[in-house]
PDB file of N, CA and C in Angstrom:
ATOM      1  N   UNK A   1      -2.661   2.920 -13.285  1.00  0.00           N
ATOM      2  CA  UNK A   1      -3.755   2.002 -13.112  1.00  0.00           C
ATOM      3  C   UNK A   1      -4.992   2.631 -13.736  1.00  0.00           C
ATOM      4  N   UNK A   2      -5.655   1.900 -14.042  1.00  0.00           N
ATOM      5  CA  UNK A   2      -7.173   2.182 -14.821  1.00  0.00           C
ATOM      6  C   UNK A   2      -7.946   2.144 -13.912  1.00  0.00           C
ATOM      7  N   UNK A   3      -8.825   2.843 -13.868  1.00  0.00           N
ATOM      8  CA  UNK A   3     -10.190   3.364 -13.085  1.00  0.00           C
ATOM      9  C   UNK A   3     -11.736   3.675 -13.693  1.00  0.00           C
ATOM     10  N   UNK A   4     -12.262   3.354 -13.177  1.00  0.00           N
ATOM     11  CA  UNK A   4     -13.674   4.217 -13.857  1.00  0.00           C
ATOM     12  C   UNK A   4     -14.157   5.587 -12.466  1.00  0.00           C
ATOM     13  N   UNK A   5     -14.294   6.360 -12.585  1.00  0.00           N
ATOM     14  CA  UNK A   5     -14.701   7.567 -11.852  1.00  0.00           C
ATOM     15  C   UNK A   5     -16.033   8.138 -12.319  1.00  0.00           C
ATOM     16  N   UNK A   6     -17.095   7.694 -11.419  1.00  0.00           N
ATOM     17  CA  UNK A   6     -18.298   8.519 -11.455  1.00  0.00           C
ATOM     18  C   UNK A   6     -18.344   7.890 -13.345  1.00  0.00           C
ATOM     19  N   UNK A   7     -18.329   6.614 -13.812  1.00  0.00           N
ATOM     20  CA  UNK A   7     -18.881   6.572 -15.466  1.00  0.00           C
ATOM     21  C   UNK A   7     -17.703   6.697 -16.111  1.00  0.00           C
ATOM     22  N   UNK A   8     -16.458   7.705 -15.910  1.00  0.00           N
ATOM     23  CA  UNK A   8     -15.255   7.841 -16.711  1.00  0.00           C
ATOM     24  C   UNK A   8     -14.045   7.339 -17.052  1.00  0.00           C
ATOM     25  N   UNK A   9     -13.975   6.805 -17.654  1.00  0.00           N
ATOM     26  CA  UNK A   9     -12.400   6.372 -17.617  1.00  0.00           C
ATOM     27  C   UNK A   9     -10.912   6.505 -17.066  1.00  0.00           C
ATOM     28  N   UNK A  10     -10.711   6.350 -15.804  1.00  0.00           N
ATOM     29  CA  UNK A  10      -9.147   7.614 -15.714  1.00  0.00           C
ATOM     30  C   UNK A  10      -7.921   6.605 -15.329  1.00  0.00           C
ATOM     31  N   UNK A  11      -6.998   6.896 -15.775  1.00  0.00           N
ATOM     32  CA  UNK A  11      -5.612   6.665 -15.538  1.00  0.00           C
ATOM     33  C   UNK A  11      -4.906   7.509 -14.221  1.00  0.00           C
ATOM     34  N   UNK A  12      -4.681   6.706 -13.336  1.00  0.00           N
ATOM     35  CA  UNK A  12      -3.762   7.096 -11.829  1.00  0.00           C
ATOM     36  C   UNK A  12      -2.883   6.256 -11.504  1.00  0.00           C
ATOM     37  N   UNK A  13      -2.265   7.324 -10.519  1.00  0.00           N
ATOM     38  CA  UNK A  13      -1.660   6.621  -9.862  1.00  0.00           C
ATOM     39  C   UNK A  13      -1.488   6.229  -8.206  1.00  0.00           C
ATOM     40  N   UNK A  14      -2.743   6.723  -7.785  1.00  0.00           N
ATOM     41  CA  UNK A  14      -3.263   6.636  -6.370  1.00  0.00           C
ATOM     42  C   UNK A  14      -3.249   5.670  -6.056  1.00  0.00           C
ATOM     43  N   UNK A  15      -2.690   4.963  -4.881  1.00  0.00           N
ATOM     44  CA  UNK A  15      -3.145   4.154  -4.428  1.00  0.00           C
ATOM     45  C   UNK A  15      -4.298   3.696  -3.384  1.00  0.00           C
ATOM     46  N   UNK A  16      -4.770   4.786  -2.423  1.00  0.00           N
ATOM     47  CA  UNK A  16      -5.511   4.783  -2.322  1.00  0.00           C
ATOM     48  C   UNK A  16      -6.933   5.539  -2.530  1.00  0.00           C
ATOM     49  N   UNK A  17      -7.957   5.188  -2.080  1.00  0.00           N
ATOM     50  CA  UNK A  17      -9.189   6.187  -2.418  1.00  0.00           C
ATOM     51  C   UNK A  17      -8.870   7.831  -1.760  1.00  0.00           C
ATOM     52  N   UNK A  18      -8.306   7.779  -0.741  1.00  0.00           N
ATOM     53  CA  UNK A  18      -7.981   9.103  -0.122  1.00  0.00           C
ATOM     54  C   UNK A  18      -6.718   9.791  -1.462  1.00  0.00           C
ATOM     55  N   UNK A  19      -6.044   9.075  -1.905  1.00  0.00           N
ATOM     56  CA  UNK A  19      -4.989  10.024  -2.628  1.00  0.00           C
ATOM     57  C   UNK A  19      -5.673  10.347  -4.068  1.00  0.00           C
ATOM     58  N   UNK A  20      -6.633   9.198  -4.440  1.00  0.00           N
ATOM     59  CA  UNK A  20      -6.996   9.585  -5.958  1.00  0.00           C
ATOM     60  C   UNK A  20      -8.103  10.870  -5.281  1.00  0.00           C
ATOM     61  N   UNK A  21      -8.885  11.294  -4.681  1.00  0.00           N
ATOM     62  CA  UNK A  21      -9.739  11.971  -4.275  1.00  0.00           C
ATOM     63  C   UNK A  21      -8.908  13.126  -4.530  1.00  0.00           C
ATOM     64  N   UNK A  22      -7.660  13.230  -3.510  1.00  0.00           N
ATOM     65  CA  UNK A  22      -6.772  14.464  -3.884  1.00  0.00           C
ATOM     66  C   UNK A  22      -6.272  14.862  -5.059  1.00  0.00           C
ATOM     67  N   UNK A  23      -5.862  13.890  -5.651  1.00  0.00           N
ATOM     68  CA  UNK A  23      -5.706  14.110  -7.667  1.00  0.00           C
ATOM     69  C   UNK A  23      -6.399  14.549  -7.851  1.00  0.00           C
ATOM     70  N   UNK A  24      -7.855  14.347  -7.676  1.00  0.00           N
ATOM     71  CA  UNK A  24      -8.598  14.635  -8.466  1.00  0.00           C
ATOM     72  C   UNK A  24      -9.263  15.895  -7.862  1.00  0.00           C
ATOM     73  N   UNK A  25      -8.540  16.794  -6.946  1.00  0.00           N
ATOM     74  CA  UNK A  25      -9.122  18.111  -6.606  1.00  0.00           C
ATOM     75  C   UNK A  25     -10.444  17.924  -5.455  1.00  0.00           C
ATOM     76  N   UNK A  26     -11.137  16.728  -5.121  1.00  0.00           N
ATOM     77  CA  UNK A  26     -12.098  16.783  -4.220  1.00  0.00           C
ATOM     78  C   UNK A  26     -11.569  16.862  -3.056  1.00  0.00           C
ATOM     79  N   UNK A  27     -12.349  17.979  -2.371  1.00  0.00           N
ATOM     80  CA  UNK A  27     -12.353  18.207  -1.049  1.00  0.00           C
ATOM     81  C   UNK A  27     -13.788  17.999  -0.142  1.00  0.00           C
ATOM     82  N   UNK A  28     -13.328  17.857   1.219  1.00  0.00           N
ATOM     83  CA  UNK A  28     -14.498  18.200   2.535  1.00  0.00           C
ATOM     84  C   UNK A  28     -14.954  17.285   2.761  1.00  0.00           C
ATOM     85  N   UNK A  29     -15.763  17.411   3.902  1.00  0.00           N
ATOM     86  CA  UNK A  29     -15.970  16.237   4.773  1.00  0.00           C
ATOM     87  C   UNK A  29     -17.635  15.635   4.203  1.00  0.00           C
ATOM     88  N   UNK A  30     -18.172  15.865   2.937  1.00  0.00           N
ATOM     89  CA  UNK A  30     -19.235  16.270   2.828  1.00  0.00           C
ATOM     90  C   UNK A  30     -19.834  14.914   1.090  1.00  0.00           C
ATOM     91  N   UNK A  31     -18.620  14.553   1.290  1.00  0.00           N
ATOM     92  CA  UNK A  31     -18.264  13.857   0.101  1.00  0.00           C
ATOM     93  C   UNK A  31     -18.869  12.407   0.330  1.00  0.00           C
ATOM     94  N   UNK A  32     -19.572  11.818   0.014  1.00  0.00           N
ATOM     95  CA  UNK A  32     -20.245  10.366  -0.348  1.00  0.00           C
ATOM     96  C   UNK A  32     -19.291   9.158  -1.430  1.00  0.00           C
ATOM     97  N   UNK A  33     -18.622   8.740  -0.734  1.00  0.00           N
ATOM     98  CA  UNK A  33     -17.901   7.662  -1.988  1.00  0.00           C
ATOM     99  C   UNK A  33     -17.953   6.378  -1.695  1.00  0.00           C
ATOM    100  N   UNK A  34     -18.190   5.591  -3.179  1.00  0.00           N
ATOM    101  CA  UNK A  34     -18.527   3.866  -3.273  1.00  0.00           C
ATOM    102  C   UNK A  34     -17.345   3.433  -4.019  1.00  0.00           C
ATOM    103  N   UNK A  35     -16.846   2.470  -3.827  1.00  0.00           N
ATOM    104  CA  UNK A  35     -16.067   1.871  -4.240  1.00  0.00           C
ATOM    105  C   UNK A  35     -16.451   0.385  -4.716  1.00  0.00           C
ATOM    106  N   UNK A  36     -16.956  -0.374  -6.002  1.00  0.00           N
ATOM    107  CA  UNK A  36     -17.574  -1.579  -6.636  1.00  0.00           C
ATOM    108  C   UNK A  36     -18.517  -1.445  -5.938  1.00  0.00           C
ATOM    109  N   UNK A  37     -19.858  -0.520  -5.836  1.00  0.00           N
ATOM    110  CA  UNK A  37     -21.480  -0.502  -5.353  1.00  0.00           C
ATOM    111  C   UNK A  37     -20.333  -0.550  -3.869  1.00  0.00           C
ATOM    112  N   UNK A  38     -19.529  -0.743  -3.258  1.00  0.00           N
ATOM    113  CA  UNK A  38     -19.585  -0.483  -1.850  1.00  0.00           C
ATOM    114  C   UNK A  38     -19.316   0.700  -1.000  1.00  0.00           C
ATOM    115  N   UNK A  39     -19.980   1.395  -0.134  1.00  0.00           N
ATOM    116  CA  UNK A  39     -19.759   2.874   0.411  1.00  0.00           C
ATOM    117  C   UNK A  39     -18.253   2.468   1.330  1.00  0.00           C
ATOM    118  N   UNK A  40     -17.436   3.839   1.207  1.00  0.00           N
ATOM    119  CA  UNK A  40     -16.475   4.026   2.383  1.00  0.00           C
ATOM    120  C   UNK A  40     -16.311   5.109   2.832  1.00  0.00           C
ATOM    121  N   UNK A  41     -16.210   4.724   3.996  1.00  0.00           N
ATOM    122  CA  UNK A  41     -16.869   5.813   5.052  1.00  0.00           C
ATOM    123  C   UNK A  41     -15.454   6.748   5.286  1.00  0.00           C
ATOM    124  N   UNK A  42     -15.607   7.865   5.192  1.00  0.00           N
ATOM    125  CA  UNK A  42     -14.379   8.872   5.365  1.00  0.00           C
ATOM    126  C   UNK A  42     -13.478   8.475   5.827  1.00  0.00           C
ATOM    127  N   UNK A  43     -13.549   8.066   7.616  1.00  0.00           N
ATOM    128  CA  UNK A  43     -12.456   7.159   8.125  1.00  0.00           C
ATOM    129  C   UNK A  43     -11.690   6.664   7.327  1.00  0.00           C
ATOM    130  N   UNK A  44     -12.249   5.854   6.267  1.00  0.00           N
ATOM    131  CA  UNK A  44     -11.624   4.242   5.944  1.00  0.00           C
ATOM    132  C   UNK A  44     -11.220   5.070   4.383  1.00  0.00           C
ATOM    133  N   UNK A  45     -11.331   5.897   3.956  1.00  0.00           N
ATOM    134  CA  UNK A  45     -10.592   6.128   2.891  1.00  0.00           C
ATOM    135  C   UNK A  45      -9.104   6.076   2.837  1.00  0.00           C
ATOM    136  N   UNK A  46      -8.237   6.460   3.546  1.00  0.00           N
ATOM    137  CA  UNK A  46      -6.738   6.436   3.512  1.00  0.00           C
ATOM    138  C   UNK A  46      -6.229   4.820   3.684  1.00  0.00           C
ATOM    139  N   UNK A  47      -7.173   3.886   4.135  1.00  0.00           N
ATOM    140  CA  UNK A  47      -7.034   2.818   4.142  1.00  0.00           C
ATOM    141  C   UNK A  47      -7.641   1.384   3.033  1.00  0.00           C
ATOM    142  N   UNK A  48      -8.237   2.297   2.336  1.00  0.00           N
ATOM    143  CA  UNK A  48      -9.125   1.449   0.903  1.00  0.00           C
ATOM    144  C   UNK A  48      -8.016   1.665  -0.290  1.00  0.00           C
ATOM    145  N   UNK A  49      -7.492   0.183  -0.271  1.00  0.00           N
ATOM    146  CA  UNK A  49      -6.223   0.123  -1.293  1.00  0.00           C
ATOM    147  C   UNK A  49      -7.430   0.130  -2.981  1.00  0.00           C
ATOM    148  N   UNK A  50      -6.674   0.908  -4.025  1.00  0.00           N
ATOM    149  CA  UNK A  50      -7.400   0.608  -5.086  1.00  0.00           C
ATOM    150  C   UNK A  50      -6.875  -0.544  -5.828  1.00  0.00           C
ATOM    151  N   UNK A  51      -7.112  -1.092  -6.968  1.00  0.00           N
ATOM    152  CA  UNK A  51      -6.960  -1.899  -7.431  1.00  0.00           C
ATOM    153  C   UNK A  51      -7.508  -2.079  -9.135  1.00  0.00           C
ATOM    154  N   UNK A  52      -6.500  -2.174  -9.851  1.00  0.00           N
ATOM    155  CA  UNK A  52      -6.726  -2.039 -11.790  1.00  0.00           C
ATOM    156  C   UNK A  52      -8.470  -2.418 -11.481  1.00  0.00           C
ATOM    157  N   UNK A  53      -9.464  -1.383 -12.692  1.00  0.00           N
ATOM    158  CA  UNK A  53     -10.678  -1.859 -13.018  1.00  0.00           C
ATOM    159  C   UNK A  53     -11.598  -1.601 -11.682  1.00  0.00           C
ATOM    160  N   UNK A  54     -11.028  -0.892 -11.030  1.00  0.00           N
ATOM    161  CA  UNK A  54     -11.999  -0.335  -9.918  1.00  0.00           C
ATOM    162  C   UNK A  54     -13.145   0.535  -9.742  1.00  0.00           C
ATOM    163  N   UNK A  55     -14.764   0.666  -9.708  1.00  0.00           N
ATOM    164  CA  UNK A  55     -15.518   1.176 -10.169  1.00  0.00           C
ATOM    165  C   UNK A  55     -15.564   2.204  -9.016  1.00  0.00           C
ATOM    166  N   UNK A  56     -15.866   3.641  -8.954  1.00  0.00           N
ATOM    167  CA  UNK A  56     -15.479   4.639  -7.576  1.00  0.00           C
ATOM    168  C   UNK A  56     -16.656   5.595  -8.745  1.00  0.00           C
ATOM    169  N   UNK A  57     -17.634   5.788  -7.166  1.00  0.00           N
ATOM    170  CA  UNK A  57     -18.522   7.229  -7.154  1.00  0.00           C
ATOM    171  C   UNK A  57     -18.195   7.879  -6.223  1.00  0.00           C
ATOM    172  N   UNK A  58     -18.321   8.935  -6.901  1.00  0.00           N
ATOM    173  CA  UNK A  58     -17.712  10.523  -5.945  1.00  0.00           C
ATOM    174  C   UNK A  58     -18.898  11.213  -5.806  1.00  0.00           C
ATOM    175  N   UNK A  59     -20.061  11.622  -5.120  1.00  0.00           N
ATOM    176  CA  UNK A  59     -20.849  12.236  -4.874  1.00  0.00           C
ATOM    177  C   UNK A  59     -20.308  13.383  -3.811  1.00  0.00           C
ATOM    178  N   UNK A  60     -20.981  14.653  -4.316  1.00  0.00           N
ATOM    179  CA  UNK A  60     -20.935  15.846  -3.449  1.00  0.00           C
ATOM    180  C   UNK A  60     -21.953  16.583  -3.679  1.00  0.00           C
ATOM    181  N   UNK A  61     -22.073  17.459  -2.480  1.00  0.00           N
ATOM    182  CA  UNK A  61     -24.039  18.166  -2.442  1.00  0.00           C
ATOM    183  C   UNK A  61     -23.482  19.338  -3.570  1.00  0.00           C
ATOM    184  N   UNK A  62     -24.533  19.363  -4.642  1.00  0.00           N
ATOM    185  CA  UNK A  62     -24.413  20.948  -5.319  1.00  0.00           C
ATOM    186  C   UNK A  62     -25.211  21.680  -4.577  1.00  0.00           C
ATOM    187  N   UNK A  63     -24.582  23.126  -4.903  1.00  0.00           N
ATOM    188  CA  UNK A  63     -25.148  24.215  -4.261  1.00  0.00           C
ATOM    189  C   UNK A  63     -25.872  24.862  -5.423  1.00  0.00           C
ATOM    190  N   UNK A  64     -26.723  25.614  -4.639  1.00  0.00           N
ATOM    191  CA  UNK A  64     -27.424  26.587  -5.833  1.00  0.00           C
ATOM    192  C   UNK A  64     -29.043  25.949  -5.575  1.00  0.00           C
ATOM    193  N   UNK A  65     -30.221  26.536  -6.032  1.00  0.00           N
ATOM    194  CA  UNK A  65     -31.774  26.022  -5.888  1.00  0.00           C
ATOM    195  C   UNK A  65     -32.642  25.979  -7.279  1.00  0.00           C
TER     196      UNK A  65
END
């Protein structure tokens, strides 16, 4: 399935937001994600089916000052 990630283009095969997160190496409880402009809340990630052409921001705090 086709995706856009944070602007990028990606090819998966996650079905949901919780498994593409794991593809894609993000961890912790600390993580901010939207799915089409809509937020989902940690809970509800293992339960947010994706779907071809799905727009997903991955925000996480950088460290460093």
């Amino acid at each position: 399935m086709r995706l856009t990630v944070n602007g990028e283009p990606k090819d998966c095969t996650a079905a949901t937001l919780a498994e593409l997160l794991t593809a894609l190496e993000y961890e912790g409880d600390w993580l901010a994600t939207a799915v089409n402009g809509d937020l989902v809340h940690r809970e509800d990630r293992s339960r947010h089916q994706l779907t071809q052409g799905d727009r997903i921001e991955i925000l996480s705090p950088m460290q460093g000052g």
